[in-house]
N, C-alpha and C. Protein backbone atom coordinates (compact mmCIF):
# COMPACT_ATOMS: atom_id res chain seq x y z
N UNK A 1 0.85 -1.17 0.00
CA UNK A 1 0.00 0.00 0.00
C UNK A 1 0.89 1.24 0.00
N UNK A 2 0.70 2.46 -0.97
CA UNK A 2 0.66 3.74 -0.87
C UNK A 2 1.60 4.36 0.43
N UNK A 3 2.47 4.72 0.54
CA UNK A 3 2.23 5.92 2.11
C UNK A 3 1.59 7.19 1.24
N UNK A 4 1.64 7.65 -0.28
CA UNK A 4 1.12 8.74 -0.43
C UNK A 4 -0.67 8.53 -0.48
N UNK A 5 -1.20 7.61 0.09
CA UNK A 5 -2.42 7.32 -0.04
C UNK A 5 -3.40 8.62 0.61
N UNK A 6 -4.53 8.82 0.50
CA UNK A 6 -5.43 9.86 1.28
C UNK A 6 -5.45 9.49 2.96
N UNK A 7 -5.54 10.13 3.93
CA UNK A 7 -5.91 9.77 5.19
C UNK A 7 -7.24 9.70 4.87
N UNK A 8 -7.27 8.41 5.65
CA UNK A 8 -8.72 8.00 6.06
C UNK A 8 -9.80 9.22 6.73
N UNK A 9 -9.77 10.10 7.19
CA UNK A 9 -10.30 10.80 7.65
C UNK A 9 -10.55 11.56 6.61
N UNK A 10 -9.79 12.01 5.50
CA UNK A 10 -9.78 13.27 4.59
C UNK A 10 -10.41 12.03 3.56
N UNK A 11 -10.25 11.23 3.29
CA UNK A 11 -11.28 10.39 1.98
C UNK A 11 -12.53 10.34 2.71
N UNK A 12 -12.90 10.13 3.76
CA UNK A 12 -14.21 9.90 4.57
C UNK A 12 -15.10 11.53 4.38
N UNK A 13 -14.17 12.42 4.45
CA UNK A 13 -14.60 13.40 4.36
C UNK A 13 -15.27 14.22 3.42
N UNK A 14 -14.42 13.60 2.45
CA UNK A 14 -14.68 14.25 1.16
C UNK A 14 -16.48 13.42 0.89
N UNK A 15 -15.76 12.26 0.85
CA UNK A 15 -17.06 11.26 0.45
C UNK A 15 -18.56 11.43 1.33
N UNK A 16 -17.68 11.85 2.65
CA UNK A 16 -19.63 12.36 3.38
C UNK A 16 -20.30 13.88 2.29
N UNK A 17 -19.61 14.66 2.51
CA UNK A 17 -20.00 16.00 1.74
C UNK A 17 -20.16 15.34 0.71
N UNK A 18 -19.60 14.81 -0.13
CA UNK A 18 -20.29 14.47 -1.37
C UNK A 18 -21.89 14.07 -1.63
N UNK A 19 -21.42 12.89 -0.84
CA UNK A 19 -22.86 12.30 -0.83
C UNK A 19 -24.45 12.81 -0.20
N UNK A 20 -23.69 13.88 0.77
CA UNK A 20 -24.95 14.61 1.57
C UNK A 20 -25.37 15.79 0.45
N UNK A 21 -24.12 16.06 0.25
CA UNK A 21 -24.82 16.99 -0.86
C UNK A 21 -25.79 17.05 -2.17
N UNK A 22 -25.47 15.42 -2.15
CA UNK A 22 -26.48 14.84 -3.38
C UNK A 22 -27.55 14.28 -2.78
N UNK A 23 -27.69 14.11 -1.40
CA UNK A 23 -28.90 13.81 -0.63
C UNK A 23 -29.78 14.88 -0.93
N UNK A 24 -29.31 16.03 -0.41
CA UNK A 24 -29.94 16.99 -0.09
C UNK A 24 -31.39 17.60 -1.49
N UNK A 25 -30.82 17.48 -2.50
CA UNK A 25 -32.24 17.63 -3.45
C UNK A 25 -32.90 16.56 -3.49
N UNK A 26 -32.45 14.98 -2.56
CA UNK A 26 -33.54 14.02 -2.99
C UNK A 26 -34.47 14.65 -1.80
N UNK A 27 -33.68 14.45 -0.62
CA UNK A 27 -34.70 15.12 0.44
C UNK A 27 -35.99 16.08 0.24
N UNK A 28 -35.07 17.24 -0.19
CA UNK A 28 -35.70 18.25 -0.42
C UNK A 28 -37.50 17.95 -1.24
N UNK A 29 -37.14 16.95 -2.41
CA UNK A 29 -37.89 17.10 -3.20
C UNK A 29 -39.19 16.30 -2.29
N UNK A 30 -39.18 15.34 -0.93
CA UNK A 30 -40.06 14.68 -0.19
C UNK A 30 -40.19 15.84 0.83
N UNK A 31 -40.03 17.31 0.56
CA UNK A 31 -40.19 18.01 1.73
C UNK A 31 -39.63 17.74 3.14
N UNK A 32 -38.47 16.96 2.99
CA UNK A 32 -37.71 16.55 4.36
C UNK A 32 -36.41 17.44 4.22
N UNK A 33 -35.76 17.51 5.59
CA UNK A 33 -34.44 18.36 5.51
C UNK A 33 -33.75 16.72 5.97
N UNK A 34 -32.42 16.85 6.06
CA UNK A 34 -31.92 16.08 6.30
C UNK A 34 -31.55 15.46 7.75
N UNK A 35 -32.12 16.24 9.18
CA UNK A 35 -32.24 15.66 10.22
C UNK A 35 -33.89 15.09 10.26
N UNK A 36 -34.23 15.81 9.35
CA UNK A 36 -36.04 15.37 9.51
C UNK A 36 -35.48 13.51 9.36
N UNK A 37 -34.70 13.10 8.09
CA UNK A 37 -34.72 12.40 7.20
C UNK A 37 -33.70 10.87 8.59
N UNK A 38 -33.07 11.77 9.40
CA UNK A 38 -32.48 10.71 10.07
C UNK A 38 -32.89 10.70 11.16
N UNK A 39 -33.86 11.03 11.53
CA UNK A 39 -34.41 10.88 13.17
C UNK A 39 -35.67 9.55 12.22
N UNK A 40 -36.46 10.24 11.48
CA UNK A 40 -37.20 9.34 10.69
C UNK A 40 -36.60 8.02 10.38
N UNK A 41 -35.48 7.60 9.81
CA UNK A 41 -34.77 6.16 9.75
C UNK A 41 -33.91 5.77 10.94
N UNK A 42 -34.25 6.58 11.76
CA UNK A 42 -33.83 5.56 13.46
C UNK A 42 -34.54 5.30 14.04
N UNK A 43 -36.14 6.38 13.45
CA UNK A 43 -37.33 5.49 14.44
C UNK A 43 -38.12 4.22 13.26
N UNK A 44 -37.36 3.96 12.33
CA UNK A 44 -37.84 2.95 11.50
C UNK A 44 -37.00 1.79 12.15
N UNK A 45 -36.30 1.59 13.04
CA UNK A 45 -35.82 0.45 13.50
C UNK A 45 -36.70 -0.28 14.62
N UNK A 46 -37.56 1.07 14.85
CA UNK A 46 -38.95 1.04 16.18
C UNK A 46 -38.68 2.30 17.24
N UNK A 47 -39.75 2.01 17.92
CA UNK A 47 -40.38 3.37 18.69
C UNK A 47 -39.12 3.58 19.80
N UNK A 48 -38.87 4.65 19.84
CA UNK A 48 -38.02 5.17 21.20
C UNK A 48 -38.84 5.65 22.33
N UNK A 49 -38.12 4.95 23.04
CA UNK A 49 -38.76 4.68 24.55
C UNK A 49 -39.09 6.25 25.33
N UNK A 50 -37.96 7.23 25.23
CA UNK A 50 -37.89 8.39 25.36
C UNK A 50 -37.44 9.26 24.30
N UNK A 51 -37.54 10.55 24.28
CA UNK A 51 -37.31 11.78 23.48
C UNK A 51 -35.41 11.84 23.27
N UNK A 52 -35.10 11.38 25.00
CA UNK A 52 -33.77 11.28 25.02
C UNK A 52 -33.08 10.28 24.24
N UNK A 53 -33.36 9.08 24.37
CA UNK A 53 -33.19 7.95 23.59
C UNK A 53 -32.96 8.03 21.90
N UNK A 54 -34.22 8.99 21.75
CA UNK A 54 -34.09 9.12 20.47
C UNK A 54 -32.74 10.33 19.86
N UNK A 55 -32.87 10.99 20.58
CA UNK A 55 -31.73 11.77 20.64
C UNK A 55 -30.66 11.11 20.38
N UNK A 56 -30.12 10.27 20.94
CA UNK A 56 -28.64 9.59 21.41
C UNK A 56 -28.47 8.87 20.20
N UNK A 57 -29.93 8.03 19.67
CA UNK A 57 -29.70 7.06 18.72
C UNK A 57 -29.56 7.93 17.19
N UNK A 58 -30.06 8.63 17.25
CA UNK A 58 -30.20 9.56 15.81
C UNK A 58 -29.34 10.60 15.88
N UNK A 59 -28.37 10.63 16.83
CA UNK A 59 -27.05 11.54 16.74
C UNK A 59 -27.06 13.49 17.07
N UNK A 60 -28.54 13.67 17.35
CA UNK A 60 -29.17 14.83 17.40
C UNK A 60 -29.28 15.21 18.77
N UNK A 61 -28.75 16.22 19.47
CA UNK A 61 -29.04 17.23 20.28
C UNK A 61 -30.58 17.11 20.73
N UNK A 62 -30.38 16.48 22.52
CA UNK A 62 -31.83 16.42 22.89
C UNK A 62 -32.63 18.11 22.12
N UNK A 63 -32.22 19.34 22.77
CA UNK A 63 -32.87 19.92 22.70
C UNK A 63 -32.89 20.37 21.18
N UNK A 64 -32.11 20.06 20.26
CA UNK A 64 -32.98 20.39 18.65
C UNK A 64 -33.16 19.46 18.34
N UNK A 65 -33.68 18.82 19.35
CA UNK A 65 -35.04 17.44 18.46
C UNK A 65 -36.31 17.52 18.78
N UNK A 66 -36.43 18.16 19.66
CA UNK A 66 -37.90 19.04 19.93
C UNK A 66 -38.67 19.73 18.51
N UNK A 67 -37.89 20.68 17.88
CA UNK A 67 -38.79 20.91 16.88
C UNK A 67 -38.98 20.03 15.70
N UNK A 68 -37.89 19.55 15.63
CA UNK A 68 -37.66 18.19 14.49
C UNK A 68 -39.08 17.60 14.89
N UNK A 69 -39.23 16.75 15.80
CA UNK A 69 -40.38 16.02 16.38
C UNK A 69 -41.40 17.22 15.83
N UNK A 70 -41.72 18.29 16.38
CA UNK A 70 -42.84 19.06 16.32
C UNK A 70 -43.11 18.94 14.77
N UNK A 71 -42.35 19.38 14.14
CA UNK A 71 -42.46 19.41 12.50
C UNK A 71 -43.33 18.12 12.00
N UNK A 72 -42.09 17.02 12.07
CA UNK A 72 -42.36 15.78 11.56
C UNK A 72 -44.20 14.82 12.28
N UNK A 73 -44.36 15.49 13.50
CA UNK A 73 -45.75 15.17 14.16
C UNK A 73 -46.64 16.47 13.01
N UNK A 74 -46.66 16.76 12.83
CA UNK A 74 -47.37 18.09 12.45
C UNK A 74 -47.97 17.26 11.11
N UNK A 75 -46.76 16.69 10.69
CA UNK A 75 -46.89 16.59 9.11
C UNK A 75 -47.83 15.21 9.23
N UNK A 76 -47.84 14.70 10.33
CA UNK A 76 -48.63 13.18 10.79
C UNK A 76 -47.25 11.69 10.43
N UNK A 77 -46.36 11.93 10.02
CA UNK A 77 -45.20 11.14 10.34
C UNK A 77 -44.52 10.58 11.44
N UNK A 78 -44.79 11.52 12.47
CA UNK A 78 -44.26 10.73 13.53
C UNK A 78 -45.85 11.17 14.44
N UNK A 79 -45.80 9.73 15.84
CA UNK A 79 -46.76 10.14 16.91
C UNK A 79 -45.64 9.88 18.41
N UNK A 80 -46.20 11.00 19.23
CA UNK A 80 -45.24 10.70 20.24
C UNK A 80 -46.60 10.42 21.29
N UNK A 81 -46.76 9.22 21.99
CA UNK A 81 -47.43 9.08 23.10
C UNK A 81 -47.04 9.19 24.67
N UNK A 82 -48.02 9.35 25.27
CA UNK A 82 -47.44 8.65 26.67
C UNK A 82 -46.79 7.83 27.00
N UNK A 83 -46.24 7.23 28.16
CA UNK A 83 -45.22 6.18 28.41
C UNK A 83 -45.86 5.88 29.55
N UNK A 84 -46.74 4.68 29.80
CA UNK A 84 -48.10 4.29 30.42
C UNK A 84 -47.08 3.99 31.09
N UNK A 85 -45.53 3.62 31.69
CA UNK A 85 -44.87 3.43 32.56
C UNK A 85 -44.40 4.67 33.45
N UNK A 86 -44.52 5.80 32.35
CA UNK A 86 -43.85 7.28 33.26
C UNK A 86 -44.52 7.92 32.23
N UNK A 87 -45.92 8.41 32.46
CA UNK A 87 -46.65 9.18 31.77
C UNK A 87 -45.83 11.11 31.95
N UNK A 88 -44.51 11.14 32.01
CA UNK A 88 -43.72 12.25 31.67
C UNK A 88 -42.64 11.98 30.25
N UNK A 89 -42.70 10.43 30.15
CA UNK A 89 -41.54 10.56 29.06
C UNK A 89 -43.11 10.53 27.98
N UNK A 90 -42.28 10.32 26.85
CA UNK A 90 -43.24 10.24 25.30
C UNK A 90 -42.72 9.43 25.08
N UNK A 91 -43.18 8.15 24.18
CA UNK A 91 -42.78 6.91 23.19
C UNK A 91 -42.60 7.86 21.88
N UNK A 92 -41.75 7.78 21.07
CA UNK A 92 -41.89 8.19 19.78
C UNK A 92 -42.17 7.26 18.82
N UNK A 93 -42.51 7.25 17.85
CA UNK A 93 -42.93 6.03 16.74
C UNK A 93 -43.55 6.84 15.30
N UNK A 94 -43.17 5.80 14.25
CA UNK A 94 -43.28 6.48 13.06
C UNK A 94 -44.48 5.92 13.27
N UNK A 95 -45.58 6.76 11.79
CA UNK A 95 -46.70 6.62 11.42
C UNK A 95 -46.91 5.37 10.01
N UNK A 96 -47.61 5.06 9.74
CA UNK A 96 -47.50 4.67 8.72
C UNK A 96 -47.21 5.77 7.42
N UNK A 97 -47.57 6.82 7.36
CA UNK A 97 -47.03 7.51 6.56
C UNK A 97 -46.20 8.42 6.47
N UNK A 98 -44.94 8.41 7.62
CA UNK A 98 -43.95 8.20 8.33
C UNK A 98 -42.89 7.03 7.47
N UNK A 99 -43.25 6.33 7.74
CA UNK A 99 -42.34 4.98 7.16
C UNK A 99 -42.54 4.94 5.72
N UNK A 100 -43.72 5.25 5.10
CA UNK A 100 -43.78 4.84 3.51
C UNK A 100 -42.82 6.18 3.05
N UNK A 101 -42.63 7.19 3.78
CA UNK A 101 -41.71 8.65 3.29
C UNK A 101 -40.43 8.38 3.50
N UNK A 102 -40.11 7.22 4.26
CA UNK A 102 -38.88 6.47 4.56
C UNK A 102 -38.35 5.69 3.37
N UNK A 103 -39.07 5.07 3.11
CA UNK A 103 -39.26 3.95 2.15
C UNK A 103 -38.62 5.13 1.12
N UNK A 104 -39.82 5.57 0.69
CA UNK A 104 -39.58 6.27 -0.55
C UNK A 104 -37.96 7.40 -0.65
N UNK A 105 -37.90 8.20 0.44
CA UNK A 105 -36.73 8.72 0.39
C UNK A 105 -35.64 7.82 0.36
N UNK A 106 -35.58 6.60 0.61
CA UNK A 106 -34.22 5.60 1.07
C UNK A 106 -34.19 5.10 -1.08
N UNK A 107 -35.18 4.90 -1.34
CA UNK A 107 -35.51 4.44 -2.65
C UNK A 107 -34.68 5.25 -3.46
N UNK A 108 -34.95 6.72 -3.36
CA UNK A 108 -34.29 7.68 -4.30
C UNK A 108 -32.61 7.83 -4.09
N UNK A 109 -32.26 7.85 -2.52
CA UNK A 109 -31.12 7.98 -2.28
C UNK A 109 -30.17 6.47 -2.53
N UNK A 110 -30.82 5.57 -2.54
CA UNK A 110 -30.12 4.22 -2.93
C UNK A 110 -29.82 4.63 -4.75
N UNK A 111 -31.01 4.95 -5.64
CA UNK A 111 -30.24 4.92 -6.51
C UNK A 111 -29.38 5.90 -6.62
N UNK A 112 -29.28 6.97 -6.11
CA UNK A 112 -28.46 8.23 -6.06
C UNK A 112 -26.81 7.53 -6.29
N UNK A 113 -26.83 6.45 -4.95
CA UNK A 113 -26.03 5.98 -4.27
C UNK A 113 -25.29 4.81 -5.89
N UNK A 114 -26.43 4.03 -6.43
CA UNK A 114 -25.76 3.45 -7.30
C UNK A 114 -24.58 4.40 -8.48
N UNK A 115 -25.58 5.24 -9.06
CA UNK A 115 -24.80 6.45 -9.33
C UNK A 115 -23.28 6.93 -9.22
N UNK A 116 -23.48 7.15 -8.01
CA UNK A 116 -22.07 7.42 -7.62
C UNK A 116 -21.32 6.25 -7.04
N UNK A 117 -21.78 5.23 -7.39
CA UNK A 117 -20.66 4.32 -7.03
C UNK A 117 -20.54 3.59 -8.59
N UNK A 118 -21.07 4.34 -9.60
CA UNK A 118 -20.85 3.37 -11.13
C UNK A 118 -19.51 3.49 -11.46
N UNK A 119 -18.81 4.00 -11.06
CA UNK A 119 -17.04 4.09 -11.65
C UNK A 119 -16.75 2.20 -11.00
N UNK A 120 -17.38 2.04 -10.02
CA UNK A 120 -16.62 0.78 -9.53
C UNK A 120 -16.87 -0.70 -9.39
N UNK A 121 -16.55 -1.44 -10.08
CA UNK A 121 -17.05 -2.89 -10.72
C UNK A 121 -17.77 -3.34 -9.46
N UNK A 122 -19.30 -3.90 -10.21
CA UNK A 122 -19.90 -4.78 -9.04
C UNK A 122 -18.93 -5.42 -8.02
N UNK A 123 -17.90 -5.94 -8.12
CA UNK A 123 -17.71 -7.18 -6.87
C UNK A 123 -16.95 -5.46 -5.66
N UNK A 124 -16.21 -4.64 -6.69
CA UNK A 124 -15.80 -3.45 -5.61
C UNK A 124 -17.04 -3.03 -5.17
N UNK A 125 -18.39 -2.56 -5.25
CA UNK A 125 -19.09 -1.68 -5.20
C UNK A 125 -19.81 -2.96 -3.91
N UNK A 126 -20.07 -4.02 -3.94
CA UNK A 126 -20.19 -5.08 -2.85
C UNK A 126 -19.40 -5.23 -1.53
N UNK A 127 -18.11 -4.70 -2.14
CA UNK A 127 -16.90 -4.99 -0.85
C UNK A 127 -16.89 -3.82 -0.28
N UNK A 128 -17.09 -2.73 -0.89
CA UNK A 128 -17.18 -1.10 -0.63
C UNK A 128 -18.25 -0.74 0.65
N UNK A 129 -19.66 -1.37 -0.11
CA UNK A 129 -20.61 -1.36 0.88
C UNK A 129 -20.26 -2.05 2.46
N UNK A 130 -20.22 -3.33 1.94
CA UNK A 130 -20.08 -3.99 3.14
C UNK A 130 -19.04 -4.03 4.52
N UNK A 131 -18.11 -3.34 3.89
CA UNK A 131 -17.35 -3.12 4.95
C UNK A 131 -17.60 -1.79 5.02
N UNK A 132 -18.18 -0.68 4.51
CA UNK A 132 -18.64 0.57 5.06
C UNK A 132 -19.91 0.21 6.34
N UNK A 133 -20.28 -0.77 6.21
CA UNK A 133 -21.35 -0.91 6.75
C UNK A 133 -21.28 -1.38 8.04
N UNK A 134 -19.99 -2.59 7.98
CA UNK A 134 -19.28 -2.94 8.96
C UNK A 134 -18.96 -2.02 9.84
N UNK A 135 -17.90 -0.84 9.27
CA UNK A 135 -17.04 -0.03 10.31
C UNK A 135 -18.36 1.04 10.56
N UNK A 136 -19.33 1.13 10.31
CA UNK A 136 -20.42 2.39 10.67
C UNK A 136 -21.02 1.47 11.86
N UNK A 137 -21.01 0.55 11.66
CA UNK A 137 -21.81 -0.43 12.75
C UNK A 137 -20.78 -0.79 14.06
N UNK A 138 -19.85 -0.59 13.83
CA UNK A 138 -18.78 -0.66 14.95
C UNK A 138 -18.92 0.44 15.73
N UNK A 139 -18.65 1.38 14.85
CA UNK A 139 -18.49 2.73 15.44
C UNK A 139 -20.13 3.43 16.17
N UNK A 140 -20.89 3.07 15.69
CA UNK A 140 -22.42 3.18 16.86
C UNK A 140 -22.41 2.39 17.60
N UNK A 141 -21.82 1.34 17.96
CA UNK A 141 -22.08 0.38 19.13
C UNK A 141 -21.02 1.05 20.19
N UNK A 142 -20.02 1.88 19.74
CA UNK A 142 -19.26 2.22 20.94
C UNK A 142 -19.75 3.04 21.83
């Protein structure tokens, strides 16, 4: 291997901005911003127990997830209930039409995603994923 290779940090970098930036008009065009878009695919894994919870898991600042929530309830996408165990926290949970805006935004950004990964032969564009997927999954469990 290279020593003149990119640091891992500065190829990671480049490649997030890239790709968010090409998120950003799929979003846009489902009327989502892009924290709307990831609090929405962390409560597609299921309902968060608390407001805080959801916070932690979706990478977002308890207190600017308050309006996020307000927005995304507004729009009927998300419902936050009581917590018949501590009627002070809220359960959060997508709606059904909540999740089909999931669906559909993940739809557009997957092919986005093929797109920009066409420079690189199926079996790379397989190994690419999967160990991106790997080290993203490491790195949230810590």
């Amino acid at each position: 291997m290279s020593e003149r290779r990119h640091d891992l940090g500065a190829a990671f970098f480049w490649l997030a901005r890239a790709l968010i930036k090409a998120e950003e008009p799929l979003l846009r065009a489902h009327d989502v911003e892009m924290w709307d878009y990831a609090v929405l695919a962390t409560l597609e894994r299921g309902p968060a127990p608390t407001q805080s919870e959801l916070a932690a898991a979706s990478g977002r600042d308890k207190t600017r997830l308050i309006p996020i929530l307000d927005r995304l309830e507004a729009r009927g996408l998300v419902r936050r209930t009581p917590d018949p165990a501590d009627r002070r926290n809220r359960v959060v949970a997508l709606t059904p039409e909540g999740r089909e805006l999931v669906g559909s935004c993940r739809a557009a950004i997957r092919e986005m995603e093929a797109e920009f990964l066409g420079d690189l032969d199926p079996g790379e564009r397989t190994t690419f994923v999967a160990v991106l997927e790997r080290l993203a999954d490491a790195v949230r469990e810590r």
